[in-house]
Each structure stands twice: as C-alpha cells, then as structure tokens.
Protein backbone atom coordinates (compact mmCIF):
# COMPACT_ATOMS: atom_id res chain seq x y z
CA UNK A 1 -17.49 21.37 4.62
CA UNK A 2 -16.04 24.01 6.85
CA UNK A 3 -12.51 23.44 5.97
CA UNK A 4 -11.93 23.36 1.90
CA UNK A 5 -7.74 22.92 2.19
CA UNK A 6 -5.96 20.63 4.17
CA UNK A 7 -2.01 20.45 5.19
CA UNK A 8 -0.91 16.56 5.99
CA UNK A 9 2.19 16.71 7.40
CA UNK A 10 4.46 13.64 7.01
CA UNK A 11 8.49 14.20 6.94
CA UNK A 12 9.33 10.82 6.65
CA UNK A 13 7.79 8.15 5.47
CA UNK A 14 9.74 4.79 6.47
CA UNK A 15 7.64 1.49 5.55
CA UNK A 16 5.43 -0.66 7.55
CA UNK A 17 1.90 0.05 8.89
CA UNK A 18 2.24 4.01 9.35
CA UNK A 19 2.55 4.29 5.86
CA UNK A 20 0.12 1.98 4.79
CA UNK A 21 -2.12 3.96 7.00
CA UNK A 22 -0.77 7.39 5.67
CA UNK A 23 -1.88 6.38 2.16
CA UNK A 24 -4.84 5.01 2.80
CA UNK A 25 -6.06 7.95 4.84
CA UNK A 26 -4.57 10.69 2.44
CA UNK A 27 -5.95 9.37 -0.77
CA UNK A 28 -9.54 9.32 1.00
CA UNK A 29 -8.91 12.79 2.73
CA UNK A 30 -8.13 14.21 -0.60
CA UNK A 31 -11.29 13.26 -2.23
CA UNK A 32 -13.50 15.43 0.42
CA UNK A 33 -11.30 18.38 0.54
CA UNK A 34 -10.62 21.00 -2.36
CA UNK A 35 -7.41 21.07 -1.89
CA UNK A 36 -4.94 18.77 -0.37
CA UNK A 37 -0.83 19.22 0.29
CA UNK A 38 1.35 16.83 1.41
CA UNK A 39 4.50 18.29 3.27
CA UNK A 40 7.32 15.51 3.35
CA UNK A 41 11.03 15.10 2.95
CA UNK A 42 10.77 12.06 0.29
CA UNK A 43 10.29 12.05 -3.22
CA UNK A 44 8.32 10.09 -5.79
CA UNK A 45 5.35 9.79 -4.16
CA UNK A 46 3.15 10.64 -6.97
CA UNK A 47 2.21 6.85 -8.54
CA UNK A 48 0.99 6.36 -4.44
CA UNK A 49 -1.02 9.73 -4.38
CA UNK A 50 -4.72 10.80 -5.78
CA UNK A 51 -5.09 14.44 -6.60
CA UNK A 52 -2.67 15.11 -3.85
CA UNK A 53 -0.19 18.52 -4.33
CA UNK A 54 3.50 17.11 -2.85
CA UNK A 55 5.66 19.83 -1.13
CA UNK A 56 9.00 18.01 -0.94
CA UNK A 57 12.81 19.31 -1.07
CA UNK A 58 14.81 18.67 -4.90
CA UNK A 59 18.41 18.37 -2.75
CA UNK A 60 19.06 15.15 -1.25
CA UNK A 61 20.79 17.17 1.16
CA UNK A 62 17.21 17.29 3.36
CA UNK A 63 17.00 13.48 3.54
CA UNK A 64 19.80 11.71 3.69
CA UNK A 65 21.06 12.74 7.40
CA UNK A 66 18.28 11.60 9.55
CA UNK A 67 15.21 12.75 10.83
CA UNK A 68 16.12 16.27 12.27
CA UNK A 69 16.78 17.60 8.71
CA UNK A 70 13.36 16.53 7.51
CA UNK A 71 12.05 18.10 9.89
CA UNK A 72 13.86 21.27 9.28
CA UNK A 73 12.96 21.58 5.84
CA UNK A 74 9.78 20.13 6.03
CA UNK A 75 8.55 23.00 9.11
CA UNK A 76 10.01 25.56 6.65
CA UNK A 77 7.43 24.47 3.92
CA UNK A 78 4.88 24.20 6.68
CA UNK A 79 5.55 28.14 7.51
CA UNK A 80 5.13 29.05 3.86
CA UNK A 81 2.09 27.48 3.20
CA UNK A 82 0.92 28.51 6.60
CA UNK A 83 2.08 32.25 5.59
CA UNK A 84 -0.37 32.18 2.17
CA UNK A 85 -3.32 30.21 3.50
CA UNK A 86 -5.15 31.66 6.26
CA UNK A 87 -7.82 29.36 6.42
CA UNK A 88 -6.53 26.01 6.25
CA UNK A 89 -6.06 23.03 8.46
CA UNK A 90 -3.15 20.50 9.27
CA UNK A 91 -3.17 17.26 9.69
CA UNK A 92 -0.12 15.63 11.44
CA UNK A 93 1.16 12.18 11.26
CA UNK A 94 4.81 12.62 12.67
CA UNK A 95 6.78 14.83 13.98
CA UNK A 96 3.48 16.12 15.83
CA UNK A 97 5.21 18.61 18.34
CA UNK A 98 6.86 20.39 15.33
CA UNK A 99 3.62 20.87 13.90
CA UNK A 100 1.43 21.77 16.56
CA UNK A 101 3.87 24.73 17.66
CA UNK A 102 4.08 25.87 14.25
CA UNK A 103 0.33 25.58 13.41
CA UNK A 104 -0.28 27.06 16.89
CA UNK A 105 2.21 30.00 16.27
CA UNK A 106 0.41 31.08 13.52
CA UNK A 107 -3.26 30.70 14.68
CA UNK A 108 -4.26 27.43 12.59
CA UNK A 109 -6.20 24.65 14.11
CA UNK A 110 -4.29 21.13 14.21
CA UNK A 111 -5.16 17.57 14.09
CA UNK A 112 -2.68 14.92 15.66
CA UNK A 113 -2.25 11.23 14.70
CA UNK A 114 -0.07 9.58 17.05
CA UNK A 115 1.40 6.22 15.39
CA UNK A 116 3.22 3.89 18.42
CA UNK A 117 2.63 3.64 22.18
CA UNK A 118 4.38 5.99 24.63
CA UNK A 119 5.95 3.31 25.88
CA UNK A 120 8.79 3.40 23.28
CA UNK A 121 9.89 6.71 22.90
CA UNK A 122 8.82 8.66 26.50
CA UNK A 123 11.41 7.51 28.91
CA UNK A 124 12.90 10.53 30.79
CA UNK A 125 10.91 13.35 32.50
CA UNK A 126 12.30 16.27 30.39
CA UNK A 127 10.82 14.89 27.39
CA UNK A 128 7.64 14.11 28.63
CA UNK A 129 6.88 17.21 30.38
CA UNK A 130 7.42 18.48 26.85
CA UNK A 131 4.76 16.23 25.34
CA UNK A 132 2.32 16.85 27.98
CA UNK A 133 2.30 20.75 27.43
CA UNK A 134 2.95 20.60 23.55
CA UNK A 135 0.13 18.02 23.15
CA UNK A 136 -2.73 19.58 24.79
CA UNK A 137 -2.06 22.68 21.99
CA UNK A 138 -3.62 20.46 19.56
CA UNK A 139 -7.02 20.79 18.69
CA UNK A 140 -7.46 16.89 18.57
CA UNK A 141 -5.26 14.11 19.25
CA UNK A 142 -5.72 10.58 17.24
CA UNK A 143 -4.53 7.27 18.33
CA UNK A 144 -5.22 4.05 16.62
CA UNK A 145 -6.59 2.10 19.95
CA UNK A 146 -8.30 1.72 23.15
CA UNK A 147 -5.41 0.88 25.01
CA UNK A 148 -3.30 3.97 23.52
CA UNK A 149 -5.95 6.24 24.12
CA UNK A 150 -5.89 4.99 28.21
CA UNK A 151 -2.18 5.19 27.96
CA UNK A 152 -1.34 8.78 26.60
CA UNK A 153 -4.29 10.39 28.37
CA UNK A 154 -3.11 9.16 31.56
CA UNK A 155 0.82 9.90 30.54
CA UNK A 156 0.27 13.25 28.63
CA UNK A 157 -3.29 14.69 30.61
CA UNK A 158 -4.67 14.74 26.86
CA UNK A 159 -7.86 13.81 26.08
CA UNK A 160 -7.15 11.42 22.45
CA UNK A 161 -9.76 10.49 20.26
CA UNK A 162 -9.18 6.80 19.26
CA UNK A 163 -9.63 5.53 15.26
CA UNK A 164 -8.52 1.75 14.28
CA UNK A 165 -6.32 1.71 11.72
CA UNK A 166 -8.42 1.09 8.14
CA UNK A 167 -8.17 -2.83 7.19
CA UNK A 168 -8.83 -3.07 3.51
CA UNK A 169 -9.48 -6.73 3.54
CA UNK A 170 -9.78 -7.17 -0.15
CA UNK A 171 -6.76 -5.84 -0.75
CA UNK A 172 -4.84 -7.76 1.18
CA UNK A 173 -7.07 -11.13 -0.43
CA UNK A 174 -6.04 -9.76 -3.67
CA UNK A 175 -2.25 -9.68 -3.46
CA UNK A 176 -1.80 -12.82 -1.16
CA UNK A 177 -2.84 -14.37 -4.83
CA UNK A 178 0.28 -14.10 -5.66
CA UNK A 179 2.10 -16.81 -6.84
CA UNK A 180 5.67 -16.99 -5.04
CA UNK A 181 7.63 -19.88 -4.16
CA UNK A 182 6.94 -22.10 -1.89
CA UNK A 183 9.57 -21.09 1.46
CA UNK A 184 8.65 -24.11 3.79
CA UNK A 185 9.34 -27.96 3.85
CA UNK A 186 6.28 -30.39 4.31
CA UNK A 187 4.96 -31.39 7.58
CA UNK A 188 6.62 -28.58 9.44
CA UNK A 189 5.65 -26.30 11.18
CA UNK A 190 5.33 -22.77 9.16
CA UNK A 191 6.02 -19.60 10.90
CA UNK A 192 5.99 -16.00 9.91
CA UNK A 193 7.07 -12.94 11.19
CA UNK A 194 6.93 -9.34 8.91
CA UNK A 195 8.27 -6.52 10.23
CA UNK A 196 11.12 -4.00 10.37
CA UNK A 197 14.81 -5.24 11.63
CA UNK A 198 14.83 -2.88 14.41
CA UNK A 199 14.90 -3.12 18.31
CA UNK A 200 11.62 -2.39 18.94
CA UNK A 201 10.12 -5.58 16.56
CA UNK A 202 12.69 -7.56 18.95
CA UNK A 203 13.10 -10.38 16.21
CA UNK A 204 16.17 -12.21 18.66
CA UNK A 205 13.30 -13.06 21.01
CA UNK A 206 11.56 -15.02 18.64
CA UNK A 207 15.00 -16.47 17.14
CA UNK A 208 15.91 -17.33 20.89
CA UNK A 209 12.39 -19.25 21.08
CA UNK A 210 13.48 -21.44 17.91
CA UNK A 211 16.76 -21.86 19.02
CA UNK A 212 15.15 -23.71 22.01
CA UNK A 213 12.92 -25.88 20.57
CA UNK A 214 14.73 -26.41 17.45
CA UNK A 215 15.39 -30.35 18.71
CA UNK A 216 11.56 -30.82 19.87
CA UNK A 217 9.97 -30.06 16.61
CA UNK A 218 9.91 -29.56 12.81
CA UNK A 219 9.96 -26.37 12.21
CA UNK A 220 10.37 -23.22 9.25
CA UNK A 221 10.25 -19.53 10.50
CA UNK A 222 10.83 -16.91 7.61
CA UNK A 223 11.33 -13.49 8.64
CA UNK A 224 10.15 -10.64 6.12
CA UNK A 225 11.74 -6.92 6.97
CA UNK A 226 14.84 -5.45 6.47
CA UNK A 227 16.60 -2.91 8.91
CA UNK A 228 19.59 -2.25 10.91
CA UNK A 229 19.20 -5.46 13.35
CA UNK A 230 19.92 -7.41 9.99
CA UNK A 231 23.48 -8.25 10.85
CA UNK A 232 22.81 -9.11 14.17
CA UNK A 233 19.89 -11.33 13.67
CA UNK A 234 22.30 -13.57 11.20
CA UNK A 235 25.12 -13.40 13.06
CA UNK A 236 22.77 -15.23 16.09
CA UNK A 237 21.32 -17.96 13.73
CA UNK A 238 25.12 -18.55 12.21
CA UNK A 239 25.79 -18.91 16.04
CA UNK A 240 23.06 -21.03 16.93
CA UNK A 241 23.13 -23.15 13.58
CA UNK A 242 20.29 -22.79 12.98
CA UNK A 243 20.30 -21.39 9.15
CA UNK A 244 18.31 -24.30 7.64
CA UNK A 245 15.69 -23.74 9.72
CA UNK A 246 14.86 -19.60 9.28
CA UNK A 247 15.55 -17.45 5.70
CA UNK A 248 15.57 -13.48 6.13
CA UNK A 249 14.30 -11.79 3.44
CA UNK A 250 12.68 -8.51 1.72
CA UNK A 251 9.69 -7.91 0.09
CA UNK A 252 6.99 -5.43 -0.67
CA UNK A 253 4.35 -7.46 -0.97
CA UNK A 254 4.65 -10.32 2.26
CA UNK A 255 0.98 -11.70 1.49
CA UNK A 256 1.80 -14.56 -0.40
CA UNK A 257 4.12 -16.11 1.88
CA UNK A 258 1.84 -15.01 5.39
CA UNK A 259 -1.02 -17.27 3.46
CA UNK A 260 1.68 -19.92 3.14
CA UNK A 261 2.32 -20.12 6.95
CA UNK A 262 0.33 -21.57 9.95
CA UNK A 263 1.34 -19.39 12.53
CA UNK A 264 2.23 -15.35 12.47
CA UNK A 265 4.00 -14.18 15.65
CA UNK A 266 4.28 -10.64 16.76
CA UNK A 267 7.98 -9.98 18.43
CA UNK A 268 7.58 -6.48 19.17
CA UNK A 269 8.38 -4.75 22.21
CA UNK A 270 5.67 -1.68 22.04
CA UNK A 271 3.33 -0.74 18.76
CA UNK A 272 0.16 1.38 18.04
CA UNK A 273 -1.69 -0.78 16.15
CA UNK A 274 -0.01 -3.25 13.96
CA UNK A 275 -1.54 -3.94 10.94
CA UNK A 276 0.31 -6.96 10.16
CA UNK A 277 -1.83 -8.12 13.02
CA UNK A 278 -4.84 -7.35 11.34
CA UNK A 279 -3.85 -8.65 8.09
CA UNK A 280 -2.65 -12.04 9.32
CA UNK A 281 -5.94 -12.89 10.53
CA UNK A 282 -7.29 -11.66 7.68
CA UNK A 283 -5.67 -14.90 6.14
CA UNK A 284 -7.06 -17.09 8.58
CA UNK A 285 -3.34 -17.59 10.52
CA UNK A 286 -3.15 -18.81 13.93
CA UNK A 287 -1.69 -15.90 15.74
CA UNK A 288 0.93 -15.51 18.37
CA UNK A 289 1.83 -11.91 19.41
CA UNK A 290 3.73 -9.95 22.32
CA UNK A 291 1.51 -8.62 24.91
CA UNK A 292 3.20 -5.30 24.15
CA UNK A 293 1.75 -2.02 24.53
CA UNK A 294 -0.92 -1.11 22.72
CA UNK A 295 -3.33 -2.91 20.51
CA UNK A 296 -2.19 -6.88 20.44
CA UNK A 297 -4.16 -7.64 23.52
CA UNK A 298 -6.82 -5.03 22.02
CA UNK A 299 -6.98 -7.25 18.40
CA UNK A 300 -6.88 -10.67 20.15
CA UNK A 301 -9.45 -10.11 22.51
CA UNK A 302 -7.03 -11.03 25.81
CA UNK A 303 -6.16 -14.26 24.17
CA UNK A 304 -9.96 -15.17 22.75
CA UNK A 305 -8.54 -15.12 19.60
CA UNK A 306 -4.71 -15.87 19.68
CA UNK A 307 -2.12 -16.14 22.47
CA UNK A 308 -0.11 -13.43 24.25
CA UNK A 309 3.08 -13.92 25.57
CA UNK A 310 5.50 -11.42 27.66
CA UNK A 311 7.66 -9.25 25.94
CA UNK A 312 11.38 -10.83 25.47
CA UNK A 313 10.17 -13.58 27.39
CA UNK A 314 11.50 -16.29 24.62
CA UNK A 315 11.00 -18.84 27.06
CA UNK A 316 7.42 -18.41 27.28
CA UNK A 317 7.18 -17.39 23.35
CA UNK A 318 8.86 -21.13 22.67
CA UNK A 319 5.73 -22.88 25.33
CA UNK A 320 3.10 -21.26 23.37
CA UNK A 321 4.67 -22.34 19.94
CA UNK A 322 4.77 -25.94 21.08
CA UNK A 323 1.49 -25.57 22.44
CA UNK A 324 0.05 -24.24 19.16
CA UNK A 325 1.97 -27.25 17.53
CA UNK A 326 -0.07 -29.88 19.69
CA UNK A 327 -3.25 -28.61 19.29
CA UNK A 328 -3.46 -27.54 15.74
CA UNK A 329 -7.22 -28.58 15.30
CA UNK A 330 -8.85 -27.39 18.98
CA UNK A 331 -7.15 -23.98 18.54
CA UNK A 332 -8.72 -23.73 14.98
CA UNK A 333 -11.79 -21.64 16.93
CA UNK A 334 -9.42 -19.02 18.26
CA UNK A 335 -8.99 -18.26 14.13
CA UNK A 336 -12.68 -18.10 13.66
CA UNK A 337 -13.52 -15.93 16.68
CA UNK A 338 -10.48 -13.46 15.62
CA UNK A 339 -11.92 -13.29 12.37
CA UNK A 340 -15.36 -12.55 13.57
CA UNK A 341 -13.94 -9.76 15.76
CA UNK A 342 -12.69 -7.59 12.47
CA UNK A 343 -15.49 -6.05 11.63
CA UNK A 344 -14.18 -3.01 14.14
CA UNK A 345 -11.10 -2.34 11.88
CA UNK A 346 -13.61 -2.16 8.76
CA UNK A 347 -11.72 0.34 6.33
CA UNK A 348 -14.70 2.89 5.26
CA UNK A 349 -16.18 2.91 9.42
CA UNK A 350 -12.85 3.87 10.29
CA UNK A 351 -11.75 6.57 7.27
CA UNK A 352 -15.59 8.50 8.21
CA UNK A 353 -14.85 8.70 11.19
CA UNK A 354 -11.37 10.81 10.64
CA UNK A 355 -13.23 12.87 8.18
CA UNK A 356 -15.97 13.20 10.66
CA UNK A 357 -13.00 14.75 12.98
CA UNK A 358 -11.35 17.31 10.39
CA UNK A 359 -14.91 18.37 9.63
CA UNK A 360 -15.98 18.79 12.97
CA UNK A 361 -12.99 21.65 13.73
C-alpha cells in the first residue's frame, strides 16, 4: 500500500444513488487504508460509517444555506488536514473542482468521482472551459459508465477511468422482504417510479403519459421521492383528476413496494448511473427508462433488456406502457436477459477496481 491515509471529500450528501454509492465505497475504502477522514458539511453520519474519522462543522450555520457554504467550510477543513498530512491522498465525490485546486495547490495527488452526465449541469461556455482546465489537474477522473466516460472525455479533453456503480444484490433481496402494505388494486397495471422530486427526474412526463391513457387501461403508478417538484406534481394530478390512480409518497427503504410492481419507469432527463435501475431488475421488474444521458441505454443493452423512450416525450412514454400492457408474457425474456446482463455491476469487481485506482497513484 503506497498510500496509508486517505481524504474523501463529500460536502453534501443529499439521498439517492450518490450516496448509496458514497457509503458503500467509503466503508470498503476504509478497511484497506490506515487511516480514513471524511470531510462533509452533515452530521450524524457515524451509525452509516466503519472506522471512518468525520470532519464536519458543530454550527448549523455551514448547512443550512445551500451548497456554497458547504463548500466553504468543508475546503477550509480540507486545507487543515492538507496543512498536517503531507503524504496523504483525496478522494473526491462532489464538489470536484474545489478539491482538485486545493489538493493541487498544495502538492497532493487527487482522485475524482464524477456522479451525473455533463449533460445536466455544463450548459454555457464559461463554465465549461473551467471544467476542461480544472479537470485535467486531477490525477484520475472516475465515472460510473461507458457512455459518461465517451461523453466527458470528448466535452472536457480528460481521459476518465470508468467504474459501475457497486450493486449489492443481496441487500437489496433482503429489505424488499419487507412487509408493507399492499399500494395497488388487482388486475391493474402496477407502476413504479423512485426518485427525487426534482427537474432533472422529470416525474410530469411520466404523469402526462398516465394522464393519456388513463381511459385505455387499468392502471396504479406510485411515485417514491420527495423534493421541491412535490407541489407541482400534485397540483397536475388534482388538475388532471387523476388522484385515485397515482399516491406520492416517502420512504427510505422503496424495496418492498418496487417488488410489488410490474413495471419501473425511469423519468429522468440526464443521470450517471442510476441505481434504481440496477436494483429494479434486480427484482425481476419489467423496465421502462428515458434514453437519457448516460447509463439507461448502457444497463438495458439498447432495448435488449427493457424499452427506451425519448426524454419528455410522454407521448411515446404512454405507447410503450400500453405496449408493455399487451404483451405481458412475450416481453417476460427482456427481464431474463436484463438480469443475465448484471453480473458487470457485481459489487466486490467494481469496489477492487477503485482500490486498484487509489493504490495505483
């Protein structure tokens, strides 16, 4: 081992797949390293965290007014540690250019992990040209699929190094065991979607596709997430009259009612990676996902083992539903084949090959 302390950098950790990832990767980083620190602006972590030292403000002050401030306080932390430990090496999953200038300003080599496609946060030129100089600083760059790692090296002249995101598959059997109540009506047909209330999951696209087929067929769609969309996405079913046929709701643990459904659809408008992807096959669901950038056409195989649909294209979203509906039983191979095909997200191929990375710098 070349490196014997490590430095993951994570201001804020939000829900959803990153931080399923962040744990997962952390608590398996921190059993190869001597010493571990984890530099974020949240609190009571510990109960998530193995043998892991957490660097985090007391004053609410740092993390209650958005993401700048976390990143303030959490680069200040960075510089102190940075200041006593001369040989040491960080690990960034957010805020990356914050960290790479700061690791880079004080001569310490950098890993990267880049979380969501380019597509949803690079849109002017300024910013960009930032990215594509700020980047290359790093020692390596991570991203979490094949398309990504196409996308950013042609955006950003970077040269990524792509790991899938870890699937623990037993997990994910284990609390789908669950018992919950049952959300859906007999002989309808049961359809999921998990995910944060935000613009880029694009939840009124899939609401829009229910809306229009609502007279055709019997139908249940439950929504898992919570998020600032909330509001909007109930004031469009209220609208559309349509509340007896989709419920809203929050949970930590969306297993059970995913293994209750026949169908999981993907909304979103760009991702990395999404695990919920991954774990919906895992429970044998039919899937139907966005052909957003990156990693649904990756996981499905170009439609071998789901189908894609457009982006906000509810129109198209609403065919595929229907066509899912009327062929139930020939469609049942698309499951199997999807299944087959996740062998390549295999949590311990996929945690080596990050520690293969850290040890290799």
């Amino acid at each position: 081992m070349k490196q014997k302390k490590l430095i993951i950098f994570m201001p804020s950790i939000e829900g959803g797949g990153v931080e399923k990832n962040f744990f997962i990767i952390s608590n398996f980083l921190s059993r190869h390293f001597d010493k571990v620190y984890l530099i974020t602006a949240e609190k009571n972590l510990s109960k998530k965290l193995n043998d892991i030292e957490t660097i985090y403000p007391k004053s609410n002050y740092w993390r209650n007014k958005g993401r700048f401030r976390k990143y303030l306080i959490c680069i200040y932390f960075l510089i102190k540690l940075l200041i006593k430990n001369k040989k040491i090496l960080v690990f960034s999953f957010q805020a990356n250019l914050y960290a790479i200038l700061t690791s880079k300003i004080f001569g310490t080599k950098v890993v990267s992990r880049s979380n969501s496609s380019p597509s949803g946060w690079s849109k002017n030129f300024i910013k960009n040209l930032i990215y594509k100089i700020i980047l290359n600083f790093a020692n390596v760059v991570i991203v979490n699929s094949k398309e990504f790692k196409k996308e950013i090296k042609k955006k950003f002249i970077v040269n990524p190094v792509h790991i899938y995101n870890p699937l623990n598959k037993n997990e994910i059997l284990k609390l789908s065991e669950k018992k919950t109540e049952n959300l859906y009506p007999k002989n309808t047909l049961k359809i999921i979607n998990v995910g944060r209330l935000v613009d880029q999951k694009d939840q009124l696209t899939l609401l829009r596709a229910i809306n229009s087929i609502k007279n055709s067929i019997k139908l249940k769609l439950v929504i898992i997430g919570r998020g600032k969309n909330k509001q909007i996405l109930k004031n469009y079913i209220k609208l559309n009259k349509i509340s007896n046929l989709v419920k809203i709701f929050y949970t930590s643990n969306p297993f059970p009612y995913i293994k209750q459904a026949d169908v999981f659809i993907l909304s979103s408008v760009f991702e990395g990676l999404p695990n919920v992807l991954l774990e919906a096959i895992t429970l044998k669901k039919f899937v139907i996902s966005s052909s957003c950038p990156t990693g649904p056409k990756e996981i499905l195989d170009n439609e071998k083992g789901g189908f894609l649909y457009k982006p906000g294209d509810y129109q198209n979203l609403a065919k595929k539903i229907m066509k899912y509906n009327e062929n139930k039983n020939l469609l049942k191979k698309k499951i199997t084949y999807a299944q087959s095909r996740l062998s390549r997200f295999g949590e311990n191929r996929n945690l080596k090959k990050y520690l293969n990375i850290l040890n290799s710098i």
